[in-house]
C-alpha atoms as a PDB file:
ATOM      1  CA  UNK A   1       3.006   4.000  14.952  1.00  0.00           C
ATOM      2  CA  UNK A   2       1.612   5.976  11.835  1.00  0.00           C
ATOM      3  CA  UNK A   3       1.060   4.303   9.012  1.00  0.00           C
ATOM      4  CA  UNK A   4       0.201   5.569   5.694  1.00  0.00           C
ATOM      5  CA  UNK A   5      -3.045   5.289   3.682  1.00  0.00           C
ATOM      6  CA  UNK A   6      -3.118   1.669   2.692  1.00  0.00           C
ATOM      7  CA  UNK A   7      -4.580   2.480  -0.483  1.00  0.00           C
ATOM      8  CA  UNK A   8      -0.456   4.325  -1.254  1.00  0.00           C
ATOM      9  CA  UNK A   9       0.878   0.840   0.335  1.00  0.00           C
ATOM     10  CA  UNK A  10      -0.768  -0.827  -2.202  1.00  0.00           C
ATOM     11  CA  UNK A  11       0.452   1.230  -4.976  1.00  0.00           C
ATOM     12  CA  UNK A  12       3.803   0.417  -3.811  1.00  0.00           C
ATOM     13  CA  UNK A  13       2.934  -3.343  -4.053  1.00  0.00           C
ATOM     14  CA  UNK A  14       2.501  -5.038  -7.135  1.00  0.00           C
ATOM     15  CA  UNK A  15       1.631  -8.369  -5.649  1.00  0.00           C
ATOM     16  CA  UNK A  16      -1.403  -6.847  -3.551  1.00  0.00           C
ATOM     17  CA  UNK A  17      -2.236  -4.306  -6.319  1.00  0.00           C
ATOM     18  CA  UNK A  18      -2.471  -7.370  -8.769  1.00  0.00           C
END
């Protein structure tokens, strides 16, 4: 399976960004 950067998965999730 690829999975993207985790860094851009973060982005995408405010409760992990914050």
């Amino acid at each position: 399976h690829n999975l993207p950067p985790l860094e851009h998965s973060y982005s995408e999730l405010p409760l992990i960004t914050n």
